[in-house]
N, C-alpha and C. Protein backbone atom coordinates (compact mmCIF):
# COMPACT_ATOMS: atom_id res chain seq x y z
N UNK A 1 65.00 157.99 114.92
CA UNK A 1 64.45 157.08 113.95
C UNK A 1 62.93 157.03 114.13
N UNK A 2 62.16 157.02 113.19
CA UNK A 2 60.76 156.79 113.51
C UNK A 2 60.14 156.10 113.21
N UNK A 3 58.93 155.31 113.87
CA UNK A 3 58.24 154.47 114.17
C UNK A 3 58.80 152.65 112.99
N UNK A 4 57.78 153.81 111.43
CA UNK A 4 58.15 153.06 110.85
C UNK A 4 59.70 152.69 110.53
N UNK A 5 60.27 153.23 110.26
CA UNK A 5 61.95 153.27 110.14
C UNK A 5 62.43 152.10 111.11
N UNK A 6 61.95 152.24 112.51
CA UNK A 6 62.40 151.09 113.52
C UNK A 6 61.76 149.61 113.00
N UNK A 7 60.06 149.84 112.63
CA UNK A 7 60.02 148.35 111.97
C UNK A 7 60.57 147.83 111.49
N UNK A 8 60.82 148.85 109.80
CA UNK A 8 61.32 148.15 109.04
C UNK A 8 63.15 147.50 109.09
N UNK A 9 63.58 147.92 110.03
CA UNK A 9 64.93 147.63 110.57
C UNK A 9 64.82 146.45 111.65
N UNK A 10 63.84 146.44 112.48
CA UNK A 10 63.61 145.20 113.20
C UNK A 10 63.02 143.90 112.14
N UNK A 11 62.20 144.29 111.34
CA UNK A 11 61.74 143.31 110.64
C UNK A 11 63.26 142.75 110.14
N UNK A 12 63.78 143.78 109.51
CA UNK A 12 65.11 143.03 108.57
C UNK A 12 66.14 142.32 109.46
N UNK A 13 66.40 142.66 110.75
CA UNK A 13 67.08 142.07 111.63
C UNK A 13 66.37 140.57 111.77
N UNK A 14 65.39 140.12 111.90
CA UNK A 14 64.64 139.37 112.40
C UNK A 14 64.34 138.52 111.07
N UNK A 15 64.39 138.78 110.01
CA UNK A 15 64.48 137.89 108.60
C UNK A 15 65.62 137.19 108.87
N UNK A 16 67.27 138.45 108.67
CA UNK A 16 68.54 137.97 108.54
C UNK A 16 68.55 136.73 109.86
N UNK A 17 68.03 136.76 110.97
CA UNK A 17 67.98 136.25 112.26
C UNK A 17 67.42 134.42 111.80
N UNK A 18 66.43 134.44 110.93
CA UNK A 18 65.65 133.44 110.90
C UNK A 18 66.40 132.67 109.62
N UNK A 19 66.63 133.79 108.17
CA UNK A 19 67.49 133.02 107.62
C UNK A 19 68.58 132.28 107.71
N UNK A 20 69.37 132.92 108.63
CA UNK A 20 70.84 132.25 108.78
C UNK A 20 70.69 131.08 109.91
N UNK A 21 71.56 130.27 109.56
CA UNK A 21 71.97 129.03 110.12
C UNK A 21 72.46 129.16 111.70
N UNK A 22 73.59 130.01 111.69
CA UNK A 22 74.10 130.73 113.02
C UNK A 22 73.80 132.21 113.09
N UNK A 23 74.42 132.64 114.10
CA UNK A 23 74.54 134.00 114.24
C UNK A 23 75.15 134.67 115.32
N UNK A 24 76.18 135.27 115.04
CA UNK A 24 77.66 135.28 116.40
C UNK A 24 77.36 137.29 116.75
N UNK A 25 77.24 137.53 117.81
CA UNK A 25 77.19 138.85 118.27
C UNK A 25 78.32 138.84 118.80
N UNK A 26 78.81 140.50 118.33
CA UNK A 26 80.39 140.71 118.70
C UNK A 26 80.27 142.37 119.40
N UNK A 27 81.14 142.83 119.95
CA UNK A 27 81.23 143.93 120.18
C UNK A 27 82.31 144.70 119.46
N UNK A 28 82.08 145.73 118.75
CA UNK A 28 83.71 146.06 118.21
C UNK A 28 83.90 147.70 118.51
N UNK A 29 83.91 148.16 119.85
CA UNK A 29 84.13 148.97 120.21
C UNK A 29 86.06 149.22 119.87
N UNK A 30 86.08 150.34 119.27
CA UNK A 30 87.92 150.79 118.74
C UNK A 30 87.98 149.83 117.63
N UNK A 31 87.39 149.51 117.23
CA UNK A 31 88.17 149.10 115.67
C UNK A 31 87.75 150.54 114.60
N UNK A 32 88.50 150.54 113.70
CA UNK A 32 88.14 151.21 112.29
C UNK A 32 87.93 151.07 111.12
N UNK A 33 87.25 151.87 110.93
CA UNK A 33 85.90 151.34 109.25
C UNK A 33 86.91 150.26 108.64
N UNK A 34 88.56 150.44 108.72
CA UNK A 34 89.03 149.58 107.92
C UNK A 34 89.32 148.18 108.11
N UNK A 35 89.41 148.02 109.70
CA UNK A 35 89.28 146.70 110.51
C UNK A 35 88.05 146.00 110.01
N UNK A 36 86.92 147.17 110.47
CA UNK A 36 85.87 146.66 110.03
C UNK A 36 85.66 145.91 108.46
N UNK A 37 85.96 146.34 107.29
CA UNK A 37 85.97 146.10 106.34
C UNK A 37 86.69 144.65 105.80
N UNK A 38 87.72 145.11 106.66
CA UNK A 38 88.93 143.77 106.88
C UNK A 38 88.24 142.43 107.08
N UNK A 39 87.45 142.86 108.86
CA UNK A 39 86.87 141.51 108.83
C UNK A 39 85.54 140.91 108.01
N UNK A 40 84.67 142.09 107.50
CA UNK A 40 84.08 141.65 106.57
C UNK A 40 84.53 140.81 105.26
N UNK A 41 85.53 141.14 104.93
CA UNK A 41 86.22 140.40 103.72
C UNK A 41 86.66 139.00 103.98
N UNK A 42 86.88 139.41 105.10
CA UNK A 42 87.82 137.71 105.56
C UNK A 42 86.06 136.97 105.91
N UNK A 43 84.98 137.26 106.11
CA UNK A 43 84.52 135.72 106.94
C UNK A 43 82.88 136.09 105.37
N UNK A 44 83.39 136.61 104.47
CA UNK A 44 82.09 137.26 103.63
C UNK A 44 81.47 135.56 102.96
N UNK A 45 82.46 134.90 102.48
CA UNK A 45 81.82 134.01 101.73
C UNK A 45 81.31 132.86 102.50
N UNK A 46 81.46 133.04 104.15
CA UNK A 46 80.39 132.20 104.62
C UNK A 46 79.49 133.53 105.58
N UNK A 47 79.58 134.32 105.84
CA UNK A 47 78.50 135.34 106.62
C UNK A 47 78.61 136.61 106.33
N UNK A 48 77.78 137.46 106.57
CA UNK A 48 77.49 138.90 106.51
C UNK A 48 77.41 139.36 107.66
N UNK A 49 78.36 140.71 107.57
CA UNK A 49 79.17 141.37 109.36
C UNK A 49 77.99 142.78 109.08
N UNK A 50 77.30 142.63 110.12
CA UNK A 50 76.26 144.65 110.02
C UNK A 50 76.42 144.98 111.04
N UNK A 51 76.61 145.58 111.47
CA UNK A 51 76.73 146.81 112.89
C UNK A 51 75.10 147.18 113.59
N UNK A 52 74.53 146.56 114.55
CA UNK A 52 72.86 147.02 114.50
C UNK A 52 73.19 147.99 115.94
N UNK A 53 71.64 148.00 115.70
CA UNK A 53 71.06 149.09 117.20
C UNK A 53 70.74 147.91 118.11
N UNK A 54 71.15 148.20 119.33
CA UNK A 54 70.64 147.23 120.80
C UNK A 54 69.51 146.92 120.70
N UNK A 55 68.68 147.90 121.04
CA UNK A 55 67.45 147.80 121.24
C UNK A 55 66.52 147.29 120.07
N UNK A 56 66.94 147.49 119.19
CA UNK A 56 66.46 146.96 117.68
C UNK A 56 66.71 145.45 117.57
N UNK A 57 67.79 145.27 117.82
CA UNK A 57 68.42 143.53 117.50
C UNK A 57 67.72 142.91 118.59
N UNK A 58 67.13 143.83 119.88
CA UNK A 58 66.98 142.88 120.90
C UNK A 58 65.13 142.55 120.78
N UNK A 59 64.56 143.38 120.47
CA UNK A 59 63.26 143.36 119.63
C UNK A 59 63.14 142.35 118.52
N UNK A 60 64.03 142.40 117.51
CA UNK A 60 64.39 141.19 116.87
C UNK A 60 64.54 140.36 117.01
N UNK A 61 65.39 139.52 117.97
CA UNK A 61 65.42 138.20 118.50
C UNK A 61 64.74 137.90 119.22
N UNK A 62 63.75 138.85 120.13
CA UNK A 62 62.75 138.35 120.49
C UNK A 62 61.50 136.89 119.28
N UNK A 63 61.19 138.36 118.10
CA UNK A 63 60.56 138.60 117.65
C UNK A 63 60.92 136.50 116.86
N UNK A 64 62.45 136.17 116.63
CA UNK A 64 63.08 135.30 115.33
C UNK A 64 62.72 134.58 117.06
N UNK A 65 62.37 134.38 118.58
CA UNK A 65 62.51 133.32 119.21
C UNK A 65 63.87 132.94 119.53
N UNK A 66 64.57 134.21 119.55
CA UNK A 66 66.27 133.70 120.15
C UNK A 66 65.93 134.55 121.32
N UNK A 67 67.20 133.38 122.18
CA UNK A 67 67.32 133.99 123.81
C UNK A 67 68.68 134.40 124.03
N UNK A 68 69.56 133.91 123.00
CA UNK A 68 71.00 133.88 122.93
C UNK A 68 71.76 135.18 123.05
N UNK A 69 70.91 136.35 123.15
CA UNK A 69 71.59 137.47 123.22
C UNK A 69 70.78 138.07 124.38
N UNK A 70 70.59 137.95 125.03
CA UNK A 70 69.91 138.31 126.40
C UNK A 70 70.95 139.08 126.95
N UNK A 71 70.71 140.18 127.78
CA UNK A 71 72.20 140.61 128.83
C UNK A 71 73.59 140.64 127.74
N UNK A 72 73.58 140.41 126.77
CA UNK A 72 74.69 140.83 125.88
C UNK A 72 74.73 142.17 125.45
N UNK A 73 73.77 142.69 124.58
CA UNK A 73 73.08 144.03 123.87
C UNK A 73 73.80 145.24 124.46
N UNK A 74 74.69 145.46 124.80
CA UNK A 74 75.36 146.22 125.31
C UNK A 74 76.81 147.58 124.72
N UNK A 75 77.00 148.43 124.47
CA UNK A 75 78.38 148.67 123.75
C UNK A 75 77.57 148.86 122.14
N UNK A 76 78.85 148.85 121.85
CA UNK A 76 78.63 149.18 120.03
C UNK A 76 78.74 147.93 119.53
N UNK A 77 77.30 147.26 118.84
CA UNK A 77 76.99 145.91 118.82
C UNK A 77 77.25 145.32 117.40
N UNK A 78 77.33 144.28 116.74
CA UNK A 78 77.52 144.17 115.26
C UNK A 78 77.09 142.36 115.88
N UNK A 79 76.69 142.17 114.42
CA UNK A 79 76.39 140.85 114.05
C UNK A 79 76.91 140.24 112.82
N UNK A 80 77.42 139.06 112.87
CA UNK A 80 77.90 138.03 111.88
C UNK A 80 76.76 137.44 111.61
N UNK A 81 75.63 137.63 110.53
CA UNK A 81 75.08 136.52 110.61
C UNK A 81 75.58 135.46 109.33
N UNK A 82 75.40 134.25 109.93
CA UNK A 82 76.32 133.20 109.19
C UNK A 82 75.00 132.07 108.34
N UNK A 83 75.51 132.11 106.77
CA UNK A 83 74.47 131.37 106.13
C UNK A 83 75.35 130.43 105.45
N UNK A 84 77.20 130.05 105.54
CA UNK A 84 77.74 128.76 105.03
C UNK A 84 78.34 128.36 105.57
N UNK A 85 79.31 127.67 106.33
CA UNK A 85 79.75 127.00 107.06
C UNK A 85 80.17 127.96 108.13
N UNK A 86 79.19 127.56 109.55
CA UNK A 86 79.27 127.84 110.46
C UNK A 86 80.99 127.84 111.66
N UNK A 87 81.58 126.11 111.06
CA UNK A 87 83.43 126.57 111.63
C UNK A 87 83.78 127.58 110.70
N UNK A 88 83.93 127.51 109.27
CA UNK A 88 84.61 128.67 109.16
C UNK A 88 84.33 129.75 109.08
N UNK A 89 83.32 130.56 109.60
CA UNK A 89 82.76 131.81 109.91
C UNK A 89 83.19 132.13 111.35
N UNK A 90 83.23 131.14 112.03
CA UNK A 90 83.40 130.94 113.32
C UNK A 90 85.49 131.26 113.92
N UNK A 91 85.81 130.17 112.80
CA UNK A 91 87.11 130.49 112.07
C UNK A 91 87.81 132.03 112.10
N UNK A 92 87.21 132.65 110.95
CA UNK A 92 87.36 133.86 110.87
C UNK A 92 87.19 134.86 111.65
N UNK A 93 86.42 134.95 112.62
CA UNK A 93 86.06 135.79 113.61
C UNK A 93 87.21 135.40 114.83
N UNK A 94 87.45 134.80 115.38
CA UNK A 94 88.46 134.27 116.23
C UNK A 94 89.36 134.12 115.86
N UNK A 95 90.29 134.22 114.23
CA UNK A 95 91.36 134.65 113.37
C UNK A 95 91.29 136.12 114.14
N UNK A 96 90.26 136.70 113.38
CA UNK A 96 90.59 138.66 113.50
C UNK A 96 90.34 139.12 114.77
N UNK A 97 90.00 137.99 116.37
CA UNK A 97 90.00 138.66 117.30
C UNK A 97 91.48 138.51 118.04
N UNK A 98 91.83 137.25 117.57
CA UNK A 98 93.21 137.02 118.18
C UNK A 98 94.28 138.53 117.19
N UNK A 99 94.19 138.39 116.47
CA UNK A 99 94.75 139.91 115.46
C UNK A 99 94.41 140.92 115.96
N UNK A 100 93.37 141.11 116.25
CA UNK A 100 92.43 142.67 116.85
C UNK A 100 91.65 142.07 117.77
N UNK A 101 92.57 142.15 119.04
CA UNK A 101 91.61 142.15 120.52
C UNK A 101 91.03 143.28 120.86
N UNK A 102 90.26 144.23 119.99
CA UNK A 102 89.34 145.16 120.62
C UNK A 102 87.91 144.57 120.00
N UNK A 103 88.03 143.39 118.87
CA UNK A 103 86.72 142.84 118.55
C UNK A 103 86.62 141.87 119.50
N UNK A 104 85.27 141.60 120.45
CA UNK A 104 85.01 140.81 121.58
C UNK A 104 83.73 139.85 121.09
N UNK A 105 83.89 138.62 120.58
CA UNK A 105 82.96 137.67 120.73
C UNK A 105 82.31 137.26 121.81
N UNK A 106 80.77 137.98 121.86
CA UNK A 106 79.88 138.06 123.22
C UNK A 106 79.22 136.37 123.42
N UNK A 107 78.65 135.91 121.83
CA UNK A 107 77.65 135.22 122.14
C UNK A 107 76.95 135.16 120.91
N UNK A 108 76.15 133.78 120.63
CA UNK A 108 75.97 133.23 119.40
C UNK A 108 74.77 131.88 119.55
N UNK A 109 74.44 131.75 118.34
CA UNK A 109 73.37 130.73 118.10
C UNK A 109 73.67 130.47 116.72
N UNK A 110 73.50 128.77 117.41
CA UNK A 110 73.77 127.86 116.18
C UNK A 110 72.57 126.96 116.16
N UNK A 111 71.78 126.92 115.00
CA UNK A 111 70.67 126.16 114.69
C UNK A 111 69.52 125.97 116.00
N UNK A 112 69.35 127.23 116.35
CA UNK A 112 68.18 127.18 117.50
C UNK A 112 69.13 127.54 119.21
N UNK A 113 70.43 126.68 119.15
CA UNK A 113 70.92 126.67 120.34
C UNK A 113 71.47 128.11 120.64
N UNK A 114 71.96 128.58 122.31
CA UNK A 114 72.50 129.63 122.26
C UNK A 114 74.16 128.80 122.46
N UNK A 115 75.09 129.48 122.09
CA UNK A 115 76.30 129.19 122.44
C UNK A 115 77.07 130.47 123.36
N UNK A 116 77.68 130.30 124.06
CA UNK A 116 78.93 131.15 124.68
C UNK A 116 79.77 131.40 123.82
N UNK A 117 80.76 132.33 124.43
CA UNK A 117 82.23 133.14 123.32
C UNK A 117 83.21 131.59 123.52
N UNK A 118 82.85 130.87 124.44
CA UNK A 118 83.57 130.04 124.51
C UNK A 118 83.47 128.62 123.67
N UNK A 119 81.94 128.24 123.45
CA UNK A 119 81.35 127.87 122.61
C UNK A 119 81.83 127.91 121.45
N UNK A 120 81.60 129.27 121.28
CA UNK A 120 82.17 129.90 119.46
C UNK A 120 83.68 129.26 119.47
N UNK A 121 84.52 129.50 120.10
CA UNK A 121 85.60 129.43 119.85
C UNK A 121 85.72 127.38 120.11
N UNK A 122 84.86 126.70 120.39
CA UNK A 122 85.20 125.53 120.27
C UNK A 122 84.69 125.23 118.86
N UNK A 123 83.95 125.24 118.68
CA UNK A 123 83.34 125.87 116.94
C UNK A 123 84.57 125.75 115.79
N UNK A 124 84.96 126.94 116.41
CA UNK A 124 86.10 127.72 115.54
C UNK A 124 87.11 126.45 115.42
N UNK A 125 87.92 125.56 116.65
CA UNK A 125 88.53 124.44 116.80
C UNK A 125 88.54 123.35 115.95
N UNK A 126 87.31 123.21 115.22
CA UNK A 126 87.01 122.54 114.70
C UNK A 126 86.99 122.63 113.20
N UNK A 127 87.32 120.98 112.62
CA UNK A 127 87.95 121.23 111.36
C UNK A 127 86.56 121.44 110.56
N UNK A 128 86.88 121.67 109.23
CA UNK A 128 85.72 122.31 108.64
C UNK A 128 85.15 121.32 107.74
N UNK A 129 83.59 121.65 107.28
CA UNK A 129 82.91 120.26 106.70
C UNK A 129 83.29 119.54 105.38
N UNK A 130 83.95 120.13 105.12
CA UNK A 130 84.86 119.31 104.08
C UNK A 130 85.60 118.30 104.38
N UNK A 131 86.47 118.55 105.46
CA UNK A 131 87.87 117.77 106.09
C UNK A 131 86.75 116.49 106.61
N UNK A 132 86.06 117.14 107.34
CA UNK A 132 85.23 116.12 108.42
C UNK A 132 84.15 114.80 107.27
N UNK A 133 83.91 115.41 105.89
CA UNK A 133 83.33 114.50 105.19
C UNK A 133 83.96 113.47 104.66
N UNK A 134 85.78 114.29 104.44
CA UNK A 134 85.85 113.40 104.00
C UNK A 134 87.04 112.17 105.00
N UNK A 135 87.04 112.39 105.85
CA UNK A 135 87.38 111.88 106.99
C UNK A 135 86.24 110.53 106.94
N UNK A 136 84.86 111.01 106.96
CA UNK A 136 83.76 110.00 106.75
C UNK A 136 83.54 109.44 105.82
N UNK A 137 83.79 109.61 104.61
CA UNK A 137 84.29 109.24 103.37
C UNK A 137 85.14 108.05 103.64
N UNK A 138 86.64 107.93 103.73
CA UNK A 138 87.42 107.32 103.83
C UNK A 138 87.46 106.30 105.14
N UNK A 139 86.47 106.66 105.64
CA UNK A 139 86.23 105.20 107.47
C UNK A 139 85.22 104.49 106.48
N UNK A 140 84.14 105.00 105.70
CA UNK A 140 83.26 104.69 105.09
C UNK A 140 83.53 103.49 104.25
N UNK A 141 84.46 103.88 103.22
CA UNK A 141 85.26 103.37 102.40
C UNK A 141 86.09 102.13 103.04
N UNK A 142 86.72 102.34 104.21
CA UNK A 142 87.81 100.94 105.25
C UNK A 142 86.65 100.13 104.92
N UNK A 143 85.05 100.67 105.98
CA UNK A 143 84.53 99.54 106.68
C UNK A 143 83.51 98.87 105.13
N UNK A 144 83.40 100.05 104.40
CA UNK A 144 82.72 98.67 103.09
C UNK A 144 84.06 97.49 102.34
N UNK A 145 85.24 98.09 102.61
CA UNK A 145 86.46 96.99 102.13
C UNK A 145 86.25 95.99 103.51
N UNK A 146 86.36 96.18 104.29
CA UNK A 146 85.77 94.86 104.94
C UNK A 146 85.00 94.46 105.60
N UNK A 147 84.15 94.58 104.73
CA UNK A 147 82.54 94.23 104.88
C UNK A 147 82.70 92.83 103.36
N UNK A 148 82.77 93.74 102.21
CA UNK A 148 83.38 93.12 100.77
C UNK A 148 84.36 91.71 101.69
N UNK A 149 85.22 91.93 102.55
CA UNK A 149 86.22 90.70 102.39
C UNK A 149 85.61 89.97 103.29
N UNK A 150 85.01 90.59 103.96
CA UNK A 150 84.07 89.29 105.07
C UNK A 150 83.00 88.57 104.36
N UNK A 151 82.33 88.96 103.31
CA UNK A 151 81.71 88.30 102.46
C UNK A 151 82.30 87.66 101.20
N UNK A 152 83.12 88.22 101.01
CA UNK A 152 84.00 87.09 100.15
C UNK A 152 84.75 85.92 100.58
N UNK A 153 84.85 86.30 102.01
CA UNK A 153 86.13 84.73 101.90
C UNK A 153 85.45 83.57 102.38
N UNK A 154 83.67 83.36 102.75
CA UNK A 154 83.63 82.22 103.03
C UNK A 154 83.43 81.70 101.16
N UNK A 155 82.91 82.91 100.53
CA UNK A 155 82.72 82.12 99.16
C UNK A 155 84.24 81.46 98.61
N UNK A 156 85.54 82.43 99.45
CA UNK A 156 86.70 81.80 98.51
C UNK A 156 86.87 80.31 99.60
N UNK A 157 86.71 80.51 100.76
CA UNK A 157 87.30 79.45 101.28
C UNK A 157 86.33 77.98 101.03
N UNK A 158 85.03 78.45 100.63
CA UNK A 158 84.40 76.72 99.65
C UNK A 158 84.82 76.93 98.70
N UNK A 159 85.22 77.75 97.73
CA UNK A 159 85.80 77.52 96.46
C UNK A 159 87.32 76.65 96.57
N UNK A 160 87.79 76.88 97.72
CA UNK A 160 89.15 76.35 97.64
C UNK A 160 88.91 74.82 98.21
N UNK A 161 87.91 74.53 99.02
CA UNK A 161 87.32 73.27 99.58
C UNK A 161 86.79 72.74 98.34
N UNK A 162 86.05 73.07 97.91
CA UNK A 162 85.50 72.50 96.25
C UNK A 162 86.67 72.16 95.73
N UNK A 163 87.59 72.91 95.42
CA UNK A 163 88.84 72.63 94.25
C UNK A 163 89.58 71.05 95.08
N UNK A 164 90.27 71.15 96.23
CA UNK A 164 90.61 70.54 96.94
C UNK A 164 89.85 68.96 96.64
N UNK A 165 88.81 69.24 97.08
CA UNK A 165 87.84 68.26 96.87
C UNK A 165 87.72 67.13 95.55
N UNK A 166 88.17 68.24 94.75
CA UNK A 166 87.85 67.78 93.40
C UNK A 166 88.89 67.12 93.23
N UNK A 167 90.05 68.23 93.15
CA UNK A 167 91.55 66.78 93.15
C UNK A 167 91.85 65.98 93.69
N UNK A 168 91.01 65.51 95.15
CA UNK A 168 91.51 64.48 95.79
C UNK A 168 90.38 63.13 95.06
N UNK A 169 89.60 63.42 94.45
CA UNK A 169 88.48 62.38 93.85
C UNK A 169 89.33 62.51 92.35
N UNK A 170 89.77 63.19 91.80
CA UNK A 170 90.45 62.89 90.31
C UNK A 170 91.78 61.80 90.48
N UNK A 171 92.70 62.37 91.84
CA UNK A 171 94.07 61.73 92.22
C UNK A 171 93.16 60.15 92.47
N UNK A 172 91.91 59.98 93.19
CA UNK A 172 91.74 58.66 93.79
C UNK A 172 90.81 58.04 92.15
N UNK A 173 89.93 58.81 91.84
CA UNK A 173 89.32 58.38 90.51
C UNK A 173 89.64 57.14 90.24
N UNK A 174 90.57 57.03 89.06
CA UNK A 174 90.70 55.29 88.69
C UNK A 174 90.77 54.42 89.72
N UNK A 175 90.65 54.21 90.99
CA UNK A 175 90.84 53.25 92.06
C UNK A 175 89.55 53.26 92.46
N UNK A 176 88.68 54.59 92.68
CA UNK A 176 87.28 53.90 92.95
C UNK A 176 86.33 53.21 92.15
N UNK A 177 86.78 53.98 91.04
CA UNK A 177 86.09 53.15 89.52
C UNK A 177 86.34 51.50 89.14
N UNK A 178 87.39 51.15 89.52
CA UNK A 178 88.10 50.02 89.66
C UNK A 178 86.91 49.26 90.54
N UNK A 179 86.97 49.40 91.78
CA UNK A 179 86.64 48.91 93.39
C UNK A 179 85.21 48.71 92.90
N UNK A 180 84.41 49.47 92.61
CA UNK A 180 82.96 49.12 92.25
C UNK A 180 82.54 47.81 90.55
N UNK A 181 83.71 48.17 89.80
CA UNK A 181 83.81 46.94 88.89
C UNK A 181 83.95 45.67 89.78
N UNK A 182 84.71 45.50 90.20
CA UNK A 182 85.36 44.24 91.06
C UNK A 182 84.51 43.49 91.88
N UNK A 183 83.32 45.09 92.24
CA UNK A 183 82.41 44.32 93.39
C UNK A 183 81.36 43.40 92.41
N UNK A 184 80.88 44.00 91.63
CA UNK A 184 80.19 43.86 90.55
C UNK A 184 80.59 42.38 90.19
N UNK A 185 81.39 42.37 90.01
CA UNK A 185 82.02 40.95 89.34
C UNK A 185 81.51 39.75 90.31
N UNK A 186 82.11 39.97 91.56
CA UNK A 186 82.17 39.11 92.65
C UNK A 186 80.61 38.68 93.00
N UNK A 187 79.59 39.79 93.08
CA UNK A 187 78.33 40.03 93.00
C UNK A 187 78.04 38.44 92.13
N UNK A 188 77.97 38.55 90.79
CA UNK A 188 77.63 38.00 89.79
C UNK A 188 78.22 36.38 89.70
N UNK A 189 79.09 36.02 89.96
CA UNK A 189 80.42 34.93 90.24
C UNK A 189 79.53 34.30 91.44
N UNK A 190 78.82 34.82 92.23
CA UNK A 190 78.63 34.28 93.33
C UNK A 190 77.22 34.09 93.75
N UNK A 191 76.11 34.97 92.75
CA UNK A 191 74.97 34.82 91.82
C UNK A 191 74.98 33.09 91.39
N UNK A 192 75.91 32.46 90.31
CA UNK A 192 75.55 32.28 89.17
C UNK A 192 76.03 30.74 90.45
N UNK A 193 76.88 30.66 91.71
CA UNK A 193 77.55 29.55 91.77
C UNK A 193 75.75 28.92 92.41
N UNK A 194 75.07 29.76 93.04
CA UNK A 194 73.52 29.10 94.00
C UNK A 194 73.01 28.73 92.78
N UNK A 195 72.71 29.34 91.70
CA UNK A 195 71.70 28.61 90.73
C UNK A 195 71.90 27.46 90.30
């Protein structure tokens, strides 16, 4: 390969490196173009599977500020790099290694971090951002229903003190109305006896 040829292949490694979100290094020594193809299909609509050069990818991640593949670069190397949901890319790759144990998940970076094969596969464990939103969605949803009833019931419980209130002054009504005539009277009766 020459000079330029290696740039322009490190440069592109080192774009794909910076664009994507993750990025899972695998080894797939004994698989065939059709495995290969296979697992491209299965993890495509969240990442793109390329096969690179060691020494190229490792120039590259220098270059994107990853450490995550250090001492990996080894064997016949390929990269997932992952630009939509990181579990299920993660998913898919640990689907087709448990299927085809000659593909070996080395090592990976997720949003700056490096992760382990072990890493990845806790990743993979994990339900995907849909499930998990709307999981948050629906706790979301409990704690504003009672939030709503903790602020409603002191308004219902004076509304029901008000009502209460009210019928016990309607039930007593004519008797206090009474009681203040009477005083009135007595008031006046007792006025008129000093003059």
């Amino acid at each position: 390969m020459a000079n330029a040829e290696k740039d322009v292949a490190i440069a592109e490694i080192t774009d794909k490196l910076r664009e994507s979100g993750a990025a899972v290094l695998t080894e797939y020594r004994g698989l065939t173009v059709a495995q290969l193809s296979q697992l491209r299909s299965s993890i495509r609509e969240h990442a793109t599977y390329a096969v690179v050069k060691n020494t190229l990818t490792e120039r590259a991640a220098k270059e994107a500020g990853i450490t995550a593949f250090d001492g990996h670069l080894q064997g016949p190397s390929a990269i997932a790099f992952i630009t939509g949901d990181p579990v299920e890319a993660a998913k898919g790759l640990r689907d087709f290694a448990k299927a085809n144990p000659l593909l070996v998940i080395k090592a990976g970076v997720l949003d700056g971090k490096t992760l382990s094969a072990e890493e990845i596969t806790k990743l993979a464990d994990l339900e995907s951002r849909e499930v998990l939103l709307a999981k948050l969605a629906g706790a979301m949803k409990g704690s504003l229903t009672k939030a709503a009833y903790l602020f409603v019931a002191p308004l219902s419980q004076t509304a029901r003190v008000v009502d209460a209130l009210r019928q016990k002054v309607e039930a007593q009504g004519p008797a206090t109305e009474a009681a203040p005539a009477a005083e009135a009277t007595t008031d006046v009766a007792e006025g008129g006896d000093e003059s």
